[in-house]
PDB file of N, CA and C in Angstrom:
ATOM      1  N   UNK A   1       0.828  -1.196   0.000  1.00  0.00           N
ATOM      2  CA  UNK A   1       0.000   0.000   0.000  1.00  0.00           C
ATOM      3  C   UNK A   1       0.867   1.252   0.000  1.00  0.00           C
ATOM      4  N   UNK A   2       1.761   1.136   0.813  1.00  0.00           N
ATOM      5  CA  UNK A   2       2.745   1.784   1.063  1.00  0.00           C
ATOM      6  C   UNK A   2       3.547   2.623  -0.260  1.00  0.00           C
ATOM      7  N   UNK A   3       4.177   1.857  -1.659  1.00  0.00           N
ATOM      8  CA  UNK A   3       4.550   1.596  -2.588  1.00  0.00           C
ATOM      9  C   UNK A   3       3.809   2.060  -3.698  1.00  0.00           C
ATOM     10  N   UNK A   4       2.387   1.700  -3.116  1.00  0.00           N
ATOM     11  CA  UNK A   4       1.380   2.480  -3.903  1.00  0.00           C
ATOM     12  C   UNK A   4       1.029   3.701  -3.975  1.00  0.00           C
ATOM     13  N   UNK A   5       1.162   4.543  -2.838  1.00  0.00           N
ATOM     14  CA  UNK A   5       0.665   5.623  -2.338  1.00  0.00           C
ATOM     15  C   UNK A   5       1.820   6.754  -3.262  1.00  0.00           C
ATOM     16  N   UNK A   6       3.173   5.744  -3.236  1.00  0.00           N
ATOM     17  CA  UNK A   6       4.664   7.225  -3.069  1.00  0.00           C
ATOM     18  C   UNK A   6       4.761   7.028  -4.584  1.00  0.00           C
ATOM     19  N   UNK A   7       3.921   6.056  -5.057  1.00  0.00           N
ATOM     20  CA  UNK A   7       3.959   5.896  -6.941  1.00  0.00           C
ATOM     21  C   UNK A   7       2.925   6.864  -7.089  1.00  0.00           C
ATOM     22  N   UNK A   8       2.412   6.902  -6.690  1.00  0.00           N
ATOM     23  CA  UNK A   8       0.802   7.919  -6.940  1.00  0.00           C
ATOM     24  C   UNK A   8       1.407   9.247  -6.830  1.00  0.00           C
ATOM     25  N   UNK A   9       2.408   9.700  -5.798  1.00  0.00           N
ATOM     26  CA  UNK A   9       2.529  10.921  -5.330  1.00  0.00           C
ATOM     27  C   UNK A   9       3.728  11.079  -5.917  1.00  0.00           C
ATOM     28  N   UNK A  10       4.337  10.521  -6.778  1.00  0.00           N
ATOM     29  CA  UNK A  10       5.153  10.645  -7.818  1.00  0.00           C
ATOM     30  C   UNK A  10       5.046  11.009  -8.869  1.00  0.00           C
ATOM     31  N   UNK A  11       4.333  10.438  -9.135  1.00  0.00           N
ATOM     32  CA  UNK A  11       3.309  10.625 -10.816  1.00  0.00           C
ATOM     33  C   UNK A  11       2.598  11.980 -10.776  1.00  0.00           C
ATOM     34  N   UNK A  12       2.171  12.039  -9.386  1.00  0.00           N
ATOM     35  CA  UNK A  12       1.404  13.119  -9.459  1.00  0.00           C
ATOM     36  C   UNK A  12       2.454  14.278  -9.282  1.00  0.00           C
ATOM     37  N   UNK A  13       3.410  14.679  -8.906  1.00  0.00           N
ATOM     38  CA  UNK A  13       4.813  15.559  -8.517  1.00  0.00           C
ATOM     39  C   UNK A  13       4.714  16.087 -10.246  1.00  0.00           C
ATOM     40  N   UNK A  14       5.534  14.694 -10.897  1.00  0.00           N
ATOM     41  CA  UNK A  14       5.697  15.362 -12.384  1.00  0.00           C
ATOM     42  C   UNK A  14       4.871  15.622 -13.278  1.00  0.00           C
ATOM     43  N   UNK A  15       3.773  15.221 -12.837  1.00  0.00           N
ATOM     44  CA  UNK A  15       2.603  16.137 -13.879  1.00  0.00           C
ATOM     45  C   UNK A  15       2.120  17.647 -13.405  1.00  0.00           C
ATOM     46  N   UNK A  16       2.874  17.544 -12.232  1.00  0.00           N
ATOM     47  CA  UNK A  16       2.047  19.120 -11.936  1.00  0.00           C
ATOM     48  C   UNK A  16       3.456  19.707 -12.366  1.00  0.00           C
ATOM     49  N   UNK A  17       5.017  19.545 -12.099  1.00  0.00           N
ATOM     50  CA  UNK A  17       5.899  20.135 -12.946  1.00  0.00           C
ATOM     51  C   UNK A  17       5.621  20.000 -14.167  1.00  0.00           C
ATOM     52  N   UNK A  18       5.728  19.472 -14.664  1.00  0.00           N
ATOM     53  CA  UNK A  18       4.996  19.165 -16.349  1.00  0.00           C
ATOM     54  C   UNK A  18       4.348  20.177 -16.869  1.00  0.00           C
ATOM     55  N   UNK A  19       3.415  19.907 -16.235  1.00  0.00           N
ATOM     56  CA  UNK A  19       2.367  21.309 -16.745  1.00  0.00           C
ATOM     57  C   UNK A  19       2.954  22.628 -15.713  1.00  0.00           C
ATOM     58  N   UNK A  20       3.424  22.938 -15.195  1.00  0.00           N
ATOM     59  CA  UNK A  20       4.114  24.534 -15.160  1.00  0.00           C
ATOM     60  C   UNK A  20       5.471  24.662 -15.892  1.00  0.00           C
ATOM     61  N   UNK A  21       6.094  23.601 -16.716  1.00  0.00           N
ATOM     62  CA  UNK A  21       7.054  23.775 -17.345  1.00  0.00           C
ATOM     63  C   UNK A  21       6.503  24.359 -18.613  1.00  0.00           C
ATOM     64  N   UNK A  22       5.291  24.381 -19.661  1.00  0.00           N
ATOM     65  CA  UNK A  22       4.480  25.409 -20.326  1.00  0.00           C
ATOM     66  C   UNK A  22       3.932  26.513 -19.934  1.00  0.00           C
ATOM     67  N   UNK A  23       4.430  27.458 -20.929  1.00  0.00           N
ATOM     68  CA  UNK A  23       3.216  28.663 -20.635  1.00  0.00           C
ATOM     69  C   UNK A  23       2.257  28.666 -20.920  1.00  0.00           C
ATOM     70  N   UNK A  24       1.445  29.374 -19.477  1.00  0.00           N
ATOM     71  CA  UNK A  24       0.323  29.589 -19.822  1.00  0.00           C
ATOM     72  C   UNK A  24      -0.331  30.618 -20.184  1.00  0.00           C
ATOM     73  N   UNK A  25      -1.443  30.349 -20.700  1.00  0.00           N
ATOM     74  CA  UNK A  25      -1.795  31.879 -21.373  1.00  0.00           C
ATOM     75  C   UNK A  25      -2.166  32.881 -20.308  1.00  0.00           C
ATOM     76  N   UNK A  26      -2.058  34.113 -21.141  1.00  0.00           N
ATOM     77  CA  UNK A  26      -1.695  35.575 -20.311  1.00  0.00           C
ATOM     78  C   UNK A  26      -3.102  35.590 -19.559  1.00  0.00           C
ATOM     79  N   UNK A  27      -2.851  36.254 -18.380  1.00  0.00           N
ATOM     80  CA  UNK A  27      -4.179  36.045 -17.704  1.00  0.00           C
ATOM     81  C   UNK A  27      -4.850  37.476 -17.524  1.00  0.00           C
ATOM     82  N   UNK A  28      -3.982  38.643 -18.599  1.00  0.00           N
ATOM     83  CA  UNK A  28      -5.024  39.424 -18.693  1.00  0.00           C
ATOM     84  C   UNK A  28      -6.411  39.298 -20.225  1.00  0.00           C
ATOM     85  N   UNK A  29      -7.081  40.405 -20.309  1.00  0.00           N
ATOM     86  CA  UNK A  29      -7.753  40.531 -22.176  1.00  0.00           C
ATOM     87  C   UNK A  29      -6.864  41.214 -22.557  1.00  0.00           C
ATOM     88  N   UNK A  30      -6.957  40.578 -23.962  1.00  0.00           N
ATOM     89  CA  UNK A  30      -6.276  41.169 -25.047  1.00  0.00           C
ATOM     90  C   UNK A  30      -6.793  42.670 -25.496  1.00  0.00           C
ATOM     91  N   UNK A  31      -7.901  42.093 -25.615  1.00  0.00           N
ATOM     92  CA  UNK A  31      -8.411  43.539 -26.343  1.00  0.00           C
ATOM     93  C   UNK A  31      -8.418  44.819 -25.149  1.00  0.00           C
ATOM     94  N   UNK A  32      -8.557  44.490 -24.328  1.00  0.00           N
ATOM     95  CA  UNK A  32      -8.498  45.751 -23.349  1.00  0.00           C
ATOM     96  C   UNK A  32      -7.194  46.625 -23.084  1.00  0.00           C
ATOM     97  N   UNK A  33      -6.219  45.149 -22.981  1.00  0.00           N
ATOM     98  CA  UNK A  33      -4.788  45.634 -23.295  1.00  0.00           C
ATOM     99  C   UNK A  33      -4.164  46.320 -24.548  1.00  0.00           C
ATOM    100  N   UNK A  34      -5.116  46.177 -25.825  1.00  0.00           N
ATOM    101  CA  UNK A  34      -5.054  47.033 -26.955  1.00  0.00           C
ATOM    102  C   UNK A  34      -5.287  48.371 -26.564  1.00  0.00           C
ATOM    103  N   UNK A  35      -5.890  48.482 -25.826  1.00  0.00           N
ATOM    104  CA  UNK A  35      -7.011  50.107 -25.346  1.00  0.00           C
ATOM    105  C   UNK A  35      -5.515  50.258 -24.862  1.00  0.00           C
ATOM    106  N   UNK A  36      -5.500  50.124 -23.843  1.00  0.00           N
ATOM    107  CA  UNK A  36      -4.153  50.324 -23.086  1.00  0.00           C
ATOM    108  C   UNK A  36      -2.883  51.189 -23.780  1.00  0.00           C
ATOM    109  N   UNK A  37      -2.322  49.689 -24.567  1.00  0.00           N
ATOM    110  CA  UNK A  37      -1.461  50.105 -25.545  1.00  0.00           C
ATOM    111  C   UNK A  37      -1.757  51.115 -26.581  1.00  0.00           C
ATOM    112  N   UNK A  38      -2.627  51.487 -26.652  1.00  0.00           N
ATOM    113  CA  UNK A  38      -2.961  52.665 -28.017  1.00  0.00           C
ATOM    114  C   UNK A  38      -2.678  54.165 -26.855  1.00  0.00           C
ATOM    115  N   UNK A  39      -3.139  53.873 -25.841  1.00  0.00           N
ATOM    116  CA  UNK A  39      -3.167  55.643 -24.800  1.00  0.00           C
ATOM    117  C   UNK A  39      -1.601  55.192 -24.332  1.00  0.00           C
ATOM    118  N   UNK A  40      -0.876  54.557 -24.265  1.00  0.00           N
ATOM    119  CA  UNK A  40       0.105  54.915 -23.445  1.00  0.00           C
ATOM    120  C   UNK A  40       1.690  54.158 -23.784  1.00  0.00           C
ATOM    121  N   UNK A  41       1.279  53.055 -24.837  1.00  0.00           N
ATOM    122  CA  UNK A  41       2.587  52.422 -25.463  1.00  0.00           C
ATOM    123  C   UNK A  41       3.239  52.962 -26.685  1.00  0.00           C
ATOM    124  N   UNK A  42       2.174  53.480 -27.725  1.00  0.00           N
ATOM    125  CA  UNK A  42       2.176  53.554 -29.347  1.00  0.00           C
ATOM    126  C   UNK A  42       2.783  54.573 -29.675  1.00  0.00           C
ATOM    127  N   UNK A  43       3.141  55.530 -28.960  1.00  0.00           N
ATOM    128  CA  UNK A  43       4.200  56.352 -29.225  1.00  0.00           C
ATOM    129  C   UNK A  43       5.493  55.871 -29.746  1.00  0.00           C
ATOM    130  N   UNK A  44       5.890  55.085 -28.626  1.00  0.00           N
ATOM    131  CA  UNK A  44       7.151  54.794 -29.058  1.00  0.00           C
ATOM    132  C   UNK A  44       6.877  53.199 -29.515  1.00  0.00           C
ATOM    133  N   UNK A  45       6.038  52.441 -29.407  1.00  0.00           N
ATOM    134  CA  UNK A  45       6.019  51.290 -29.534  1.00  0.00           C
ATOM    135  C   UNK A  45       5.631  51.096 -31.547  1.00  0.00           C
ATOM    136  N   UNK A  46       4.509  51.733 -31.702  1.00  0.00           N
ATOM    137  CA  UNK A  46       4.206  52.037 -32.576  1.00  0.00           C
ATOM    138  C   UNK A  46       2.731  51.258 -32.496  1.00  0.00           C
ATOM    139  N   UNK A  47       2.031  51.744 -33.410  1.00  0.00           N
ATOM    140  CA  UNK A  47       0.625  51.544 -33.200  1.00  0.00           C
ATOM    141  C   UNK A  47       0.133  49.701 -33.591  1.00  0.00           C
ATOM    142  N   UNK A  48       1.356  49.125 -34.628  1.00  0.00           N
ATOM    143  CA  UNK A  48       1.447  47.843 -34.622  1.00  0.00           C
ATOM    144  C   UNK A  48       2.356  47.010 -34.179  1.00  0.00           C
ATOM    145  N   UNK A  49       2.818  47.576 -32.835  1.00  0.00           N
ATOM    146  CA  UNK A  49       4.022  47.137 -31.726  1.00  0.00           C
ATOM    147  C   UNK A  49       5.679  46.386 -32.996  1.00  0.00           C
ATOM    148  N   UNK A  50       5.340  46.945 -33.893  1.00  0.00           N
ATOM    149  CA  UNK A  50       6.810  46.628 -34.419  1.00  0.00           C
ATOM    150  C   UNK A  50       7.836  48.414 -34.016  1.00  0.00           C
ATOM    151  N   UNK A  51       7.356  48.727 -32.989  1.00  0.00           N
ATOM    152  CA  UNK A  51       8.183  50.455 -33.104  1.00  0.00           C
ATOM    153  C   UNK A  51       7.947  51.374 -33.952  1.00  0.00           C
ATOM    154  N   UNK A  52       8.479  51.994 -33.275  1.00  0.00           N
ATOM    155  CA  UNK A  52       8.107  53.726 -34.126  1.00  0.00           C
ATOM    156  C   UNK A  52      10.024  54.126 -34.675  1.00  0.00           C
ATOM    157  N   UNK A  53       9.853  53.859 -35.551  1.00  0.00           N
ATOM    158  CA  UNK A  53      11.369  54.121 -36.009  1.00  0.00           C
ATOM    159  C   UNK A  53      12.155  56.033 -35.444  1.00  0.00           C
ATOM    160  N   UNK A  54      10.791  56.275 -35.476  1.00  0.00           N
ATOM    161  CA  UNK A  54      11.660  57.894 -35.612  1.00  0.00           C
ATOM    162  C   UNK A  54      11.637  58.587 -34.222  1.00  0.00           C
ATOM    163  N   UNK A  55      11.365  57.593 -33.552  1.00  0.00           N
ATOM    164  CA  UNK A  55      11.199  57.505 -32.021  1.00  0.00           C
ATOM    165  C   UNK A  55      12.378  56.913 -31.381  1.00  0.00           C
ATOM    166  N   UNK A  56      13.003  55.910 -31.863  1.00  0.00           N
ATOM    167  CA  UNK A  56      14.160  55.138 -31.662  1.00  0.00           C
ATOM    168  C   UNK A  56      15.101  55.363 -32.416  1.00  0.00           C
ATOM    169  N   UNK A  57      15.472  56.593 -33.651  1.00  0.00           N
ATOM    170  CA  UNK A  57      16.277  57.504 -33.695  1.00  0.00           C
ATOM    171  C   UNK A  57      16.431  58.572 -32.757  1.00  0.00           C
ATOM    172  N   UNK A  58      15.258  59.070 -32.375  1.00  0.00           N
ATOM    173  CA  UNK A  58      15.529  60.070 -31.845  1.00  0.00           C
ATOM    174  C   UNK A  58      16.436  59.907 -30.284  1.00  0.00           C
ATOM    175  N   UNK A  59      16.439  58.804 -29.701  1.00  0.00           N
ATOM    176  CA  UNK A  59      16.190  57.906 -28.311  1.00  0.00           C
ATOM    177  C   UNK A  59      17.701  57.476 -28.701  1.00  0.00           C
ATOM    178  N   UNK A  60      18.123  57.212 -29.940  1.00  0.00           N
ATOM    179  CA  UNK A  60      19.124  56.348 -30.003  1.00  0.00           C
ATOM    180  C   UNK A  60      19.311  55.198 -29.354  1.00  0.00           C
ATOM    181  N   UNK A  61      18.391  54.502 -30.078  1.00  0.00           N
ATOM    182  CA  UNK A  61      18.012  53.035 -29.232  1.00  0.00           C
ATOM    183  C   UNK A  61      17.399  52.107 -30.217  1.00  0.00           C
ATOM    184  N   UNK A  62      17.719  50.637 -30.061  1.00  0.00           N
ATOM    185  CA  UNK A  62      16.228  50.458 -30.595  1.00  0.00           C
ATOM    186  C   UNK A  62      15.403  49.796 -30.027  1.00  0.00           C
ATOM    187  N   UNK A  63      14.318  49.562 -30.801  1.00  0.00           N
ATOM    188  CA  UNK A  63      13.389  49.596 -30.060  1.00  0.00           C
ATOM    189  C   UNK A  63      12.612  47.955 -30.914  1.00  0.00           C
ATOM    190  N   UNK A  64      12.415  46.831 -29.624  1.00  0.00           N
ATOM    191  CA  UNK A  64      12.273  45.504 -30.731  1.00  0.00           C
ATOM    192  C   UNK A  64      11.402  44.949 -30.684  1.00  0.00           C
ATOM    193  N   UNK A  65      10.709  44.803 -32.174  1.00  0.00           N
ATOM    194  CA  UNK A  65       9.314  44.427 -32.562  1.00  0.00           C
ATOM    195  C   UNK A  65       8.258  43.582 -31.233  1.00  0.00           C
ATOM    196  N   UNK A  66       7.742  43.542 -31.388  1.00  0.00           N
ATOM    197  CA  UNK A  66       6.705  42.234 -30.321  1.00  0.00           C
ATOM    198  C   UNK A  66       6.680  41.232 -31.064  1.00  0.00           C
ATOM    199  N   UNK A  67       6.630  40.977 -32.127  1.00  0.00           N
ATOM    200  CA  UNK A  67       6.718  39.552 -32.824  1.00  0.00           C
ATOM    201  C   UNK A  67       8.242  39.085 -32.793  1.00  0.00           C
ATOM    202  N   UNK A  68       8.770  39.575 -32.565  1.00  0.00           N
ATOM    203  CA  UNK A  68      10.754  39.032 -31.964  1.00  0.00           C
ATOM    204  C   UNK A  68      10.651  38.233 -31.180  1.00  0.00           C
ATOM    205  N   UNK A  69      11.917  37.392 -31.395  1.00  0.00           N
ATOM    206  CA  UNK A  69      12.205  36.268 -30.301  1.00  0.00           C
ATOM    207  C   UNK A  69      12.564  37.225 -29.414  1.00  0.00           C
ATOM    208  N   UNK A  70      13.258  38.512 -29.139  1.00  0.00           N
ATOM    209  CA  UNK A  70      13.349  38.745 -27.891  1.00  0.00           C
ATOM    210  C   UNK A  70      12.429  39.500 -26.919  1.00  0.00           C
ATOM    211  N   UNK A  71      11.523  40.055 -27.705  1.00  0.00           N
ATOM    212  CA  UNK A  71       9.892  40.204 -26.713  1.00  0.00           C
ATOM    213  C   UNK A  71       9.331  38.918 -26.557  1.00  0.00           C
ATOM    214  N   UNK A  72       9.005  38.057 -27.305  1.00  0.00           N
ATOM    215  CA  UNK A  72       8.369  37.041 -26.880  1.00  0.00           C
ATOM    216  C   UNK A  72       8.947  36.053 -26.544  1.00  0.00           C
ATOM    217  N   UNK A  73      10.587  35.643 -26.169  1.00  0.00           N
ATOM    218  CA  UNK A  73      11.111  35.277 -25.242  1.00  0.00           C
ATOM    219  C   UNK A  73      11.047  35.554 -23.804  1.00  0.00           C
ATOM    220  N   UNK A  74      10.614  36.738 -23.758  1.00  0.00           N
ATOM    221  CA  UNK A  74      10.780  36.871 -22.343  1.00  0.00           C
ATOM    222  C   UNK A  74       9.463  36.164 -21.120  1.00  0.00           C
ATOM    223  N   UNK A  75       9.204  36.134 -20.266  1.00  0.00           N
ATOM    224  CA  UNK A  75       7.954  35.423 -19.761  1.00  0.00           C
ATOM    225  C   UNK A  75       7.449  36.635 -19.051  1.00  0.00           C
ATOM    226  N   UNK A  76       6.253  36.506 -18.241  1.00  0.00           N
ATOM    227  CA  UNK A  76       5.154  37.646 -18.415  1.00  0.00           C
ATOM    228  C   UNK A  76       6.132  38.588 -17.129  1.00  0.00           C
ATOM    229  N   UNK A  77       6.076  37.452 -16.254  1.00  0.00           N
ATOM    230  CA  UNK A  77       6.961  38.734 -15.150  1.00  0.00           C
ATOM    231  C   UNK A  77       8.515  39.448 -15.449  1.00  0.00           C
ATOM    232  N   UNK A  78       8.939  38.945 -16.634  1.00  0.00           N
ATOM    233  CA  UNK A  78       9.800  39.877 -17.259  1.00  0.00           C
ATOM    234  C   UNK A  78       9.690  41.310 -17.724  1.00  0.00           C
ATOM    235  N   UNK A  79       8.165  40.659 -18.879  1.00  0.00           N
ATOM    236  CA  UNK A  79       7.501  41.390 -19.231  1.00  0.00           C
ATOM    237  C   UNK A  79       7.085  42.738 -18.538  1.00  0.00           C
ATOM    238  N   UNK A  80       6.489  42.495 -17.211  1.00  0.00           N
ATOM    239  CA  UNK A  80       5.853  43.295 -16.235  1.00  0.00           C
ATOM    240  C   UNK A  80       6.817  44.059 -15.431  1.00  0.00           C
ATOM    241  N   UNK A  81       8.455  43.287 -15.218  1.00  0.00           N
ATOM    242  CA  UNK A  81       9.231  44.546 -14.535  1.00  0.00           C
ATOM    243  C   UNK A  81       9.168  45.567 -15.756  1.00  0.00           C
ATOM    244  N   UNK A  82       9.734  44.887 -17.006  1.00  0.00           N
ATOM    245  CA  UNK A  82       9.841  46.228 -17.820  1.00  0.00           C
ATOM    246  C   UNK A  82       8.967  47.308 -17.936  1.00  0.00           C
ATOM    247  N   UNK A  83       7.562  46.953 -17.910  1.00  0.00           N
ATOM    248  CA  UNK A  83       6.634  48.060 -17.754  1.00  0.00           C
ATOM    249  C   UNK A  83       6.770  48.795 -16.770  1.00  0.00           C
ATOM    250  N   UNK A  84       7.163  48.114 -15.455  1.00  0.00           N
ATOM    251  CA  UNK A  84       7.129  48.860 -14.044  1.00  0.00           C
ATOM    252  C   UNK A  84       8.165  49.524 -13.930  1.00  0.00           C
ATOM    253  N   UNK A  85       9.397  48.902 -14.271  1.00  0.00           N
ATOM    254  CA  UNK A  85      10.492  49.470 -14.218  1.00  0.00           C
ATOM    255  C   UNK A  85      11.297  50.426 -15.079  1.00  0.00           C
ATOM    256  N   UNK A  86      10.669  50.174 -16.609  1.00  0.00           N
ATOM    257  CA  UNK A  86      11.549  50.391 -17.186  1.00  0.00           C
ATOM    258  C   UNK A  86      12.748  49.426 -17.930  1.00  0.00           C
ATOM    259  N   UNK A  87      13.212  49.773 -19.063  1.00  0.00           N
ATOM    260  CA  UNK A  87      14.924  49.240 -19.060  1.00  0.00           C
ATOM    261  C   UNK A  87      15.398  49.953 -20.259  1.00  0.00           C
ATOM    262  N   UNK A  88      16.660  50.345 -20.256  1.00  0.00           N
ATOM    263  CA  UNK A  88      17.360  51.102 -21.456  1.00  0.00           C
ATOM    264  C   UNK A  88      16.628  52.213 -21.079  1.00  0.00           C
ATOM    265  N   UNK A  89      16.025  52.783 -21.932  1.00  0.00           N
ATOM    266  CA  UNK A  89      16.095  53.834 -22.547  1.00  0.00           C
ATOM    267  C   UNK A  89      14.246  54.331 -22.271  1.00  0.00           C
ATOM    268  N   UNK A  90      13.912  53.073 -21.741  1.00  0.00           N
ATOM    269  CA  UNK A  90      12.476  53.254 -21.683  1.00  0.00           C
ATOM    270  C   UNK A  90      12.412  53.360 -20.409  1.00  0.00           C
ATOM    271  N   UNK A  91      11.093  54.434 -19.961  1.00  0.00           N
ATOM    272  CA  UNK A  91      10.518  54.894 -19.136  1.00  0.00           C
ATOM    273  C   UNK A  91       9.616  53.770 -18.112  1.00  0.00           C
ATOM    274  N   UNK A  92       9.386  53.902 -16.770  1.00  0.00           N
ATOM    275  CA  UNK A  92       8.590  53.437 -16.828  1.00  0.00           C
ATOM    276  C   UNK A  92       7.185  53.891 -16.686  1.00  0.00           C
ATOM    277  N   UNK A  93       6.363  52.809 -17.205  1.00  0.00           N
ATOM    278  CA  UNK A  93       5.094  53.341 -17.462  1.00  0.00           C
ATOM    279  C   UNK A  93       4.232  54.026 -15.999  1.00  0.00           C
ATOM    280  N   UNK A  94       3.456  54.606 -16.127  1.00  0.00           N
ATOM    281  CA  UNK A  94       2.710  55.606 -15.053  1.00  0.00           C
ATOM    282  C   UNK A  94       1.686  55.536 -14.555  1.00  0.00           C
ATOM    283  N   UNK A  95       1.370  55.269 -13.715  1.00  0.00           N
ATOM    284  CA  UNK A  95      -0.331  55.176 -13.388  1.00  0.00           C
ATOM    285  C   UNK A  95      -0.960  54.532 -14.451  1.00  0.00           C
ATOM    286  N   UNK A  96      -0.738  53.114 -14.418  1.00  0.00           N
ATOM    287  CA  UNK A  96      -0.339  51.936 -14.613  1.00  0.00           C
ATOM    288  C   UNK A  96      -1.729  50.489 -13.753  1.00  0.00           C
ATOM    289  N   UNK A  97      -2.679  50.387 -13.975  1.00  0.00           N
ATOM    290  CA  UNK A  97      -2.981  49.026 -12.716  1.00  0.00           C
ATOM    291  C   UNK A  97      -2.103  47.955 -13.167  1.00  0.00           C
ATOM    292  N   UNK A  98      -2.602  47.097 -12.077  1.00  0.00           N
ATOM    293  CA  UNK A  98      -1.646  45.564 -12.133  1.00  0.00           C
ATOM    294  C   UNK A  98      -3.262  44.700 -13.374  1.00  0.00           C
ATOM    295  N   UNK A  99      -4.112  44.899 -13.555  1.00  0.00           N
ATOM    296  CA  UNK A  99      -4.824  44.342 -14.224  1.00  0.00           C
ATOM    297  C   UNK A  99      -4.494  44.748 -15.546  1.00  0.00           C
ATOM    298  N   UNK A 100      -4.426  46.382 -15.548  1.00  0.00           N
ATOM    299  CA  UNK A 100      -3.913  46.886 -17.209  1.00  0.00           C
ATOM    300  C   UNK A 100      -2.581  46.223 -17.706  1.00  0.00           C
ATOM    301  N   UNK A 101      -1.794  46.055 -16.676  1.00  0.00           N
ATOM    302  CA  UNK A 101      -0.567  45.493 -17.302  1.00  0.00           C
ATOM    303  C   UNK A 101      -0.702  44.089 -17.572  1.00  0.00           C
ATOM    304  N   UNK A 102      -1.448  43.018 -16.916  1.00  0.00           N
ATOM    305  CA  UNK A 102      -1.655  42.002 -17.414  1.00  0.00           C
ATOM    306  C   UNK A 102      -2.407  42.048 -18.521  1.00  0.00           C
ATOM    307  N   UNK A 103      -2.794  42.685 -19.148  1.00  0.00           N
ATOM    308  CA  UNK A 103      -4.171  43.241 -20.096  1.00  0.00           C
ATOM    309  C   UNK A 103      -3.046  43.197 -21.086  1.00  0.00           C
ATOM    310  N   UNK A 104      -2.095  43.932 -20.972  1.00  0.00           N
ATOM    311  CA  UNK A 104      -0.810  44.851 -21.843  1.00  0.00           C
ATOM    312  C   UNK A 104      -0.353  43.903 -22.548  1.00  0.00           C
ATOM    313  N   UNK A 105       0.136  42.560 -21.570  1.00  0.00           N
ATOM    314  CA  UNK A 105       1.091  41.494 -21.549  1.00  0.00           C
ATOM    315  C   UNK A 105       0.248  40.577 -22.892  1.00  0.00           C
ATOM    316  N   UNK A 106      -1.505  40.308 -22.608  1.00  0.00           N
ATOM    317  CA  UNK A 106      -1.751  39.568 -23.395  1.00  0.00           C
ATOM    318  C   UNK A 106      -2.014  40.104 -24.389  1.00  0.00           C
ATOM    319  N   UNK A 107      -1.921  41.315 -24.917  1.00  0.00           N
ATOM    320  CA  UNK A 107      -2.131  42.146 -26.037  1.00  0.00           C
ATOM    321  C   UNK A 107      -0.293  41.680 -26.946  1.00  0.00           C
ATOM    322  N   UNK A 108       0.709  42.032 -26.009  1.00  0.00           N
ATOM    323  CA  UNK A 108       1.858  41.725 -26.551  1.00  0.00           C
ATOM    324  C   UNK A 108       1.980  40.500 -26.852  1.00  0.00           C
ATOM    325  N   UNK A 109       1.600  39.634 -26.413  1.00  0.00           N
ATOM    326  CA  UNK A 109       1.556  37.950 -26.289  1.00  0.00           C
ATOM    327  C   UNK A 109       0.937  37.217 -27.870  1.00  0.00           C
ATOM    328  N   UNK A 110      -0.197  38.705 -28.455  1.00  0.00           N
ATOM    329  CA  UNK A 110      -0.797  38.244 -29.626  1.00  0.00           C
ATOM    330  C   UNK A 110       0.083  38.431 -30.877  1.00  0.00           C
ATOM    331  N   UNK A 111       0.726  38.685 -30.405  1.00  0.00           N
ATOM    332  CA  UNK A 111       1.859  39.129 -31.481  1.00  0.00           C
ATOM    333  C   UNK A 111       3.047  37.619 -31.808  1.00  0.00           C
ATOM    334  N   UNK A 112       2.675  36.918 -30.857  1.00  0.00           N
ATOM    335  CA  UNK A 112       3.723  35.848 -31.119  1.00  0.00           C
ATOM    336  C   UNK A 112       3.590  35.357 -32.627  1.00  0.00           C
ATOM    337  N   UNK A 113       4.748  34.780 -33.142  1.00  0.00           N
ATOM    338  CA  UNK A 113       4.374  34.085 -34.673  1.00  0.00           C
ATOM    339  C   UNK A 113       3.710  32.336 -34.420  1.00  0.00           C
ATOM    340  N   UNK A 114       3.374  32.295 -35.105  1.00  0.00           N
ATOM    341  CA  UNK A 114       2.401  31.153 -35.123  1.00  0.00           C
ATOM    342  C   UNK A 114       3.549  29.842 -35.693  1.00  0.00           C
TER     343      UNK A 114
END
């Protein structure tokens, strides 16, 4: 019984690693996070998150698409310091909720390539 129990609670160990070794989808809306991104990203992001070129001249920076392996490499709480924090050259964002930014995340998230 014994043998039985620590096989059970084995099996069960690596399926629950298992399944958090995938991502899961963003747990904000997309579309709301569009709203979002249009008042407060699209400046510099650009209105179809590939950047605003003349924004990232001006910045001397650049600035990298959302369909990139290196935006959509990153995972959501990456994602979310950068909004909060900042990095390079970017600001961070301002009066800001923690729901809009998950909102943000799955708006950026739609951008992955298929």
């Amino acid at each position: 019984m014994c043998k039985r129990f620590a096989g059970a609670a084995l099996i069960a160990g690596v399926l629950v690693l298992a399944s958090t070794s995938y991502s899961s989808p963003p747990a904000g809306d997309a579309a709301a996070g569009k709203d979002v991104f249009l008042k407060k990203c699209k400046t510099c992001h650009g209105e179809n998150g590939q950047g605003n070129e003349g924004m990232a001249n001006l910045l001397k920076t650049k600035i990298a698409p959302f369909d990139s392996d290196e935006v959509q490499g990153k995972s959501d709480a990456d994602i979310k310091v950068i909004i909060v924090e900042g990095k390079g050259k970017m600001k961070p964002v301002k009066d800001i909720s923690d729901s809009d930014i998950n909102n943000v995340i799955a708006y950026v998230r739609t951008f992955k390539k298929k």
